[in-house]
Protein backbone atom coordinates (compact mmCIF):
# COMPACT_ATOMS: atom_id res chain seq x y z
CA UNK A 1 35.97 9.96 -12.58
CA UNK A 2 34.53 8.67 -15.81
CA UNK A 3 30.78 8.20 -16.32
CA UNK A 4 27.82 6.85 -18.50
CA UNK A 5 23.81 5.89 -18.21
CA UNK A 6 21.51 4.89 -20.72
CA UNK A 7 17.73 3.01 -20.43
CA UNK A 8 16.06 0.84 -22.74
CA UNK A 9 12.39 -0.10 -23.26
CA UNK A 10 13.24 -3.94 -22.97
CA UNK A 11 11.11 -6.91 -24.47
CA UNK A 12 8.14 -6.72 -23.04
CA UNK A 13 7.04 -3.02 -22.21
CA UNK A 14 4.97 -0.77 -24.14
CA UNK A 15 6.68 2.04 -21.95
CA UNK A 16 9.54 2.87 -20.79
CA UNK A 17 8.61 3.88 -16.82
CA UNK A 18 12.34 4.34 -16.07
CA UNK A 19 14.16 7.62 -15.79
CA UNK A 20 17.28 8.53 -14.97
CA UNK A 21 20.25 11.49 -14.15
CA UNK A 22 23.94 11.22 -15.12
CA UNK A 23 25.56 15.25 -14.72
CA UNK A 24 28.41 15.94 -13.00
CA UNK A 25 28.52 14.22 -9.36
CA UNK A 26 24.73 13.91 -9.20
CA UNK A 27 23.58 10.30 -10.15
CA UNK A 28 20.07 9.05 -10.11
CA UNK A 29 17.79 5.85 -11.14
CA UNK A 30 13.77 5.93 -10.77
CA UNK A 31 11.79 3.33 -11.87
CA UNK A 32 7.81 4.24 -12.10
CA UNK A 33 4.59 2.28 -11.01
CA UNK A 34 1.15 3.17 -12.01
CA UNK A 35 0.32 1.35 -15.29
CA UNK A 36 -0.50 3.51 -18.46
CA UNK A 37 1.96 6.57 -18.63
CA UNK A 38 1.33 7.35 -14.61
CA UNK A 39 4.62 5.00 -14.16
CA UNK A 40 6.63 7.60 -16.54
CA UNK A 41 5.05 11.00 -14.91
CA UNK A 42 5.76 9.60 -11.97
CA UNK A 43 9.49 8.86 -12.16
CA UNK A 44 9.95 11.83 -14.90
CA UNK A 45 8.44 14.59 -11.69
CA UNK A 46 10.64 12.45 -8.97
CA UNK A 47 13.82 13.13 -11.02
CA UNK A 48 13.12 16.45 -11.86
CA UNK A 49 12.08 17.63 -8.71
CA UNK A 50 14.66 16.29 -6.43
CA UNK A 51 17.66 17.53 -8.94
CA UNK A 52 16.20 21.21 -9.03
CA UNK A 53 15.66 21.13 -5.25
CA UNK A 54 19.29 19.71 -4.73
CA UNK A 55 21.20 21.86 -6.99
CA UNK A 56 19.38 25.00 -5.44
CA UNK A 57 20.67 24.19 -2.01
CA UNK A 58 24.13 22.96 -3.57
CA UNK A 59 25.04 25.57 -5.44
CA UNK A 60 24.46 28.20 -2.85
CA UNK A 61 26.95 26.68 -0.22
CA UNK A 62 30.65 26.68 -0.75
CA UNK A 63 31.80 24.36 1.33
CA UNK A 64 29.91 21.48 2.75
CA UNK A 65 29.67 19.60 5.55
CA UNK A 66 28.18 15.90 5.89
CA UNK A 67 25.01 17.02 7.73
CA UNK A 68 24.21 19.39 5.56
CA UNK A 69 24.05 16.82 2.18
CA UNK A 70 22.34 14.49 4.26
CA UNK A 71 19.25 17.04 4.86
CA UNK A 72 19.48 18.14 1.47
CA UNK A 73 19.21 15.05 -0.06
CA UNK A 74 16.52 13.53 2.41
CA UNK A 75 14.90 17.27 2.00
CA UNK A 76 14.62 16.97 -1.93
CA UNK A 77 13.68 13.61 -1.68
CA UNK A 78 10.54 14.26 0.45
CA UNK A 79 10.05 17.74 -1.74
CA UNK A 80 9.77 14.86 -4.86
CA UNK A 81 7.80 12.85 -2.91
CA UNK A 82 5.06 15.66 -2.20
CA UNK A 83 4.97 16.49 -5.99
CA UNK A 84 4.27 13.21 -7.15
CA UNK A 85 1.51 12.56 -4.79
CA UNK A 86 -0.25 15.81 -5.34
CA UNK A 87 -0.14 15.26 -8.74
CA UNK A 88 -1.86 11.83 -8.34
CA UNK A 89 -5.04 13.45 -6.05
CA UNK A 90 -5.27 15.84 -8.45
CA UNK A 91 -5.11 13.83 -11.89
CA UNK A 92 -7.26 10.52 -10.97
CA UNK A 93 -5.58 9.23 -14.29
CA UNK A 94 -2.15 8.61 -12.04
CA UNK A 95 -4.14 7.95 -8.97
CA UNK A 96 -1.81 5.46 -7.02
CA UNK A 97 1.15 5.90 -9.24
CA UNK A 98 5.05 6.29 -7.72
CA UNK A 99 8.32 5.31 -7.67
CA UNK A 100 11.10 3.83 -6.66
CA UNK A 101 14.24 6.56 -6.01
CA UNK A 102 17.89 5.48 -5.80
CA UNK A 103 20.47 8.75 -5.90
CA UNK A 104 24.29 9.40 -5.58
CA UNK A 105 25.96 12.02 -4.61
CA UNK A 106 29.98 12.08 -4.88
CA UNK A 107 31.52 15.09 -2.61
CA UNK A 108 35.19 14.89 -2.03
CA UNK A 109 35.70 10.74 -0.97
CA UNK A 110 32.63 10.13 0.18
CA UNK A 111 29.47 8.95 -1.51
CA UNK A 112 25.93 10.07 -0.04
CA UNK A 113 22.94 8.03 -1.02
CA UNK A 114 19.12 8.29 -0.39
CA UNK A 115 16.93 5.38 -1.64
CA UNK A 116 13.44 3.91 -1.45
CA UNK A 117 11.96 0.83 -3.52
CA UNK A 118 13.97 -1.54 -5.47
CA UNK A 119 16.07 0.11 -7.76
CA UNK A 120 20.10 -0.87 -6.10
CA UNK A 121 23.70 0.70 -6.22
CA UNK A 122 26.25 -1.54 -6.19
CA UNK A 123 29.91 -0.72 -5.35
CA UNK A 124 32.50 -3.37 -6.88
CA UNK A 125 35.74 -3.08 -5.52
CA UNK A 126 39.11 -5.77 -5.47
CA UNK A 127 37.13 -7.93 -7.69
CA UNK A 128 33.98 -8.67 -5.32
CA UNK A 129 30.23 -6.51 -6.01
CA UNK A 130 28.20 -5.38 -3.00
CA UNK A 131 24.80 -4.28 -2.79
CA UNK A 132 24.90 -0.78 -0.96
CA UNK A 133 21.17 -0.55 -0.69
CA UNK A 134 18.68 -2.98 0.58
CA UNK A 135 15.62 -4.03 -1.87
CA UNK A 136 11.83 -2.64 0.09
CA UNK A 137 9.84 -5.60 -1.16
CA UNK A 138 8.80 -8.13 0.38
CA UNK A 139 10.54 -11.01 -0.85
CA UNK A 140 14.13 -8.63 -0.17
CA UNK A 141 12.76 -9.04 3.68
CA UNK A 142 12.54 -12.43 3.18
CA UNK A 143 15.87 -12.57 2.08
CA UNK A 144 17.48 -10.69 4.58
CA UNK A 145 16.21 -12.91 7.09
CA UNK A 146 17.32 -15.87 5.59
CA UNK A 147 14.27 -17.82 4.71
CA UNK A 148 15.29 -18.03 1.34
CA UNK A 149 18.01 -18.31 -1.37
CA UNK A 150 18.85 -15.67 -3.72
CA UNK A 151 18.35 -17.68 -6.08
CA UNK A 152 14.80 -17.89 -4.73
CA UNK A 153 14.38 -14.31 -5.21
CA UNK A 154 14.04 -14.27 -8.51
CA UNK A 155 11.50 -16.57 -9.14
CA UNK A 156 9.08 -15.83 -6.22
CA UNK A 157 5.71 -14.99 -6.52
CA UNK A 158 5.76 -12.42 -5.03
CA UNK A 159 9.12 -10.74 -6.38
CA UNK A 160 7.18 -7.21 -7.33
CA UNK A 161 5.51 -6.68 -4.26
CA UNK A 162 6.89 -3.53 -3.36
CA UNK A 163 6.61 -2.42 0.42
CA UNK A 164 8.09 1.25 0.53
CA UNK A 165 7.96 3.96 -2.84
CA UNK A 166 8.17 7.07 -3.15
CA UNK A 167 4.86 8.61 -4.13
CA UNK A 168 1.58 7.21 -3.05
CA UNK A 169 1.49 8.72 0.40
CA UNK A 170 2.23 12.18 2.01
CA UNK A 171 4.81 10.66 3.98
CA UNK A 172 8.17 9.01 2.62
CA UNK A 173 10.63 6.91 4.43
CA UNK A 174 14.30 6.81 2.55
CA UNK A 175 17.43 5.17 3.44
CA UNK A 176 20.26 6.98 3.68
CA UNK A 177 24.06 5.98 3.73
CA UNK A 178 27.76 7.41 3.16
CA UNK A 179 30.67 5.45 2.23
CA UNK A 180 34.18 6.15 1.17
CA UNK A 181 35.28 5.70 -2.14
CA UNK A 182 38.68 4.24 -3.39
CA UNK A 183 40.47 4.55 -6.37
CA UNK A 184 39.44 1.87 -8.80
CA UNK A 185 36.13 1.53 -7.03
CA UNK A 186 33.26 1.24 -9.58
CA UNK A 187 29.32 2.11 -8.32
CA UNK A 188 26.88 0.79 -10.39
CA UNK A 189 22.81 2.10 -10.06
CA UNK A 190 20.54 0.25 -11.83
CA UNK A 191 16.75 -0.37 -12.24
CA UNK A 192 15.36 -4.21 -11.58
CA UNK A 193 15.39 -4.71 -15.03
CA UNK A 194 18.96 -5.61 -14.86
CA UNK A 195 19.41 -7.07 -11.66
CA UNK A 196 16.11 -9.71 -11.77
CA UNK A 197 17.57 -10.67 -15.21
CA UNK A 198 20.82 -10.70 -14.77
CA UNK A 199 22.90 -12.48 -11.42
CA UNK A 200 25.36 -9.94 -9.47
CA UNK A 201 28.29 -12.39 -10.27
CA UNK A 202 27.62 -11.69 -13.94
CA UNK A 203 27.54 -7.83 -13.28
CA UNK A 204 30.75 -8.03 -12.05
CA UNK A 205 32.57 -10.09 -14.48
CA UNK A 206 30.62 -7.54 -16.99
CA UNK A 207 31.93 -4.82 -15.09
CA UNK A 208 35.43 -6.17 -15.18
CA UNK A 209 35.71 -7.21 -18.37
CA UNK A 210 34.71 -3.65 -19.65
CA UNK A 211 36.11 -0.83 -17.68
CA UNK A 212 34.88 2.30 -19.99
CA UNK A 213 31.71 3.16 -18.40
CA UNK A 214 29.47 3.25 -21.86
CA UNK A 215 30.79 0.06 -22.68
CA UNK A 216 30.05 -1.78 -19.21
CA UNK A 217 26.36 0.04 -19.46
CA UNK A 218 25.47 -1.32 -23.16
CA UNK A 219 26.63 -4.72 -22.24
CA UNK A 220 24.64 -5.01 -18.99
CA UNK A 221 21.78 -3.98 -20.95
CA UNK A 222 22.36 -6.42 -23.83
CA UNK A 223 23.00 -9.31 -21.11
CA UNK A 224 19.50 -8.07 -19.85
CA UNK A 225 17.60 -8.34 -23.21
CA UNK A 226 19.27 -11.63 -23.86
CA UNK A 227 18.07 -13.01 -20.48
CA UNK A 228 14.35 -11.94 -21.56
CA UNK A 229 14.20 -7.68 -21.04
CA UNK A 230 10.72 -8.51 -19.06
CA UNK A 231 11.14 -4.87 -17.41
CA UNK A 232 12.15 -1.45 -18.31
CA UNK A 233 16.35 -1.15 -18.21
CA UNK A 234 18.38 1.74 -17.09
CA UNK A 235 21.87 1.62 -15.48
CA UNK A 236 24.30 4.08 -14.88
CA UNK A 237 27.88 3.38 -14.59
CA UNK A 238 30.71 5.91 -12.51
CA UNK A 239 34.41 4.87 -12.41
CA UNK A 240 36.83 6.54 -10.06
């Protein structure tokens, strides 16, 4: 398994709101919300939170089954969740502020994933890309019942409006998944900075063209600041 992540401010931010965790088989995208720096504290305390509470429960198991990673990782995710919104009723300069929360977790074949918001993991495998996780906005539900286009998606008016993050309420609702992962397979986690500038066809043939993982990362992010960098930009690459 090779990998490599990396973020970038983009065109058009003052901040970057992104953060993101690349160590071992622990892999992890947040993109902050709150305006100001509350966007950053946000997914900064997300991050750090849900890796500490992870790795504590990880590390004092041997061997582990699949229940077990899937309360651990929906535990630390509502254990980051709590964090970030007690820090914004206590600091009313990050009132309102939160995150969205994609993370990996590779143990033996299988990949575990928890996710809320927008930020995506894709899995490309024999030369096709799949989303793995399903956008929470509300033009992604408008999508996924087919009243309109992808290409739609990208220009909507309504393309930000986010309708589950982690963060602004004492109560957080994450996805969860498992899948089985093949040699060759590639898994790609990115913020919307890449993927509402650049089309999932093009992350593939990116993906494919460049198989080292710090290659395929720097020219996703280029494609992204040549297509405008409006956001914040972080992906992470793992090869198997």
């Amino acid at each position: 398994m090779k990998y490599y992540g990396a973020t970038d401010i983009g065109n058009m931010r003052e901040n970057n709101e992104d953060s993101f965790y690349a160590e071992d088989k622990l892999f992890i995208v947040a993109d902050g919300m709150g305006g100001h720096r509350a966007g950053e504290i946000a997914s900064n305390l997300s991050v750090d939170t849900f890796v500490r509470s992870f790795e504590e429960s990880i590390n004092s198991k041997s061997r582990m089954q699949g229940r077990f990673i899937k309360n651990t990782m929906l535990g630390s995710i509502e254990l980051a969740n709590d964090e970030v919104f007690k820090k914004s009723l206590i600091d009313t300069e990050y009132s309102g502020m939160g995150t969205t929360f994609t993370a990996c977790f590779l143990y033996e074949e299988n990949i575990h994933i928890t996710h809320i918001g927008d930020s995506r993991a894709y899995l490309c495998r024999d030369k096709n890309i799949d989303l793995l996780t399903s956008d929470h906005t509300f033009v992604g539900e408008l999508y996924r019942r087919g009243e309109i286009t992808y290409e739609e998606t990208f220009d909507h008016p309504q393309r930000n409006f986010l309708t589950n993050v982690l963060g602004v309420s004492d109560e957080v609702s994450p996805d969860y998944l498992t899948l089985k992962i093949l040699p060759g397979d590639s898994l790609i986690l990115c913020s919307d900075g890449l993927n509402s500038m650049v089309r999932d066809e093009i992350i593939l043939k990116l993906s494919e063209k460049y198989p080292e993982p710090e290659n395929t990362v720097k020219k996703l992010i280029k494609n992204a600041l040549k297509k405008g960098g409006n956001d914040n930009i972080t992906v992470i690459v793992v090869r198997f």
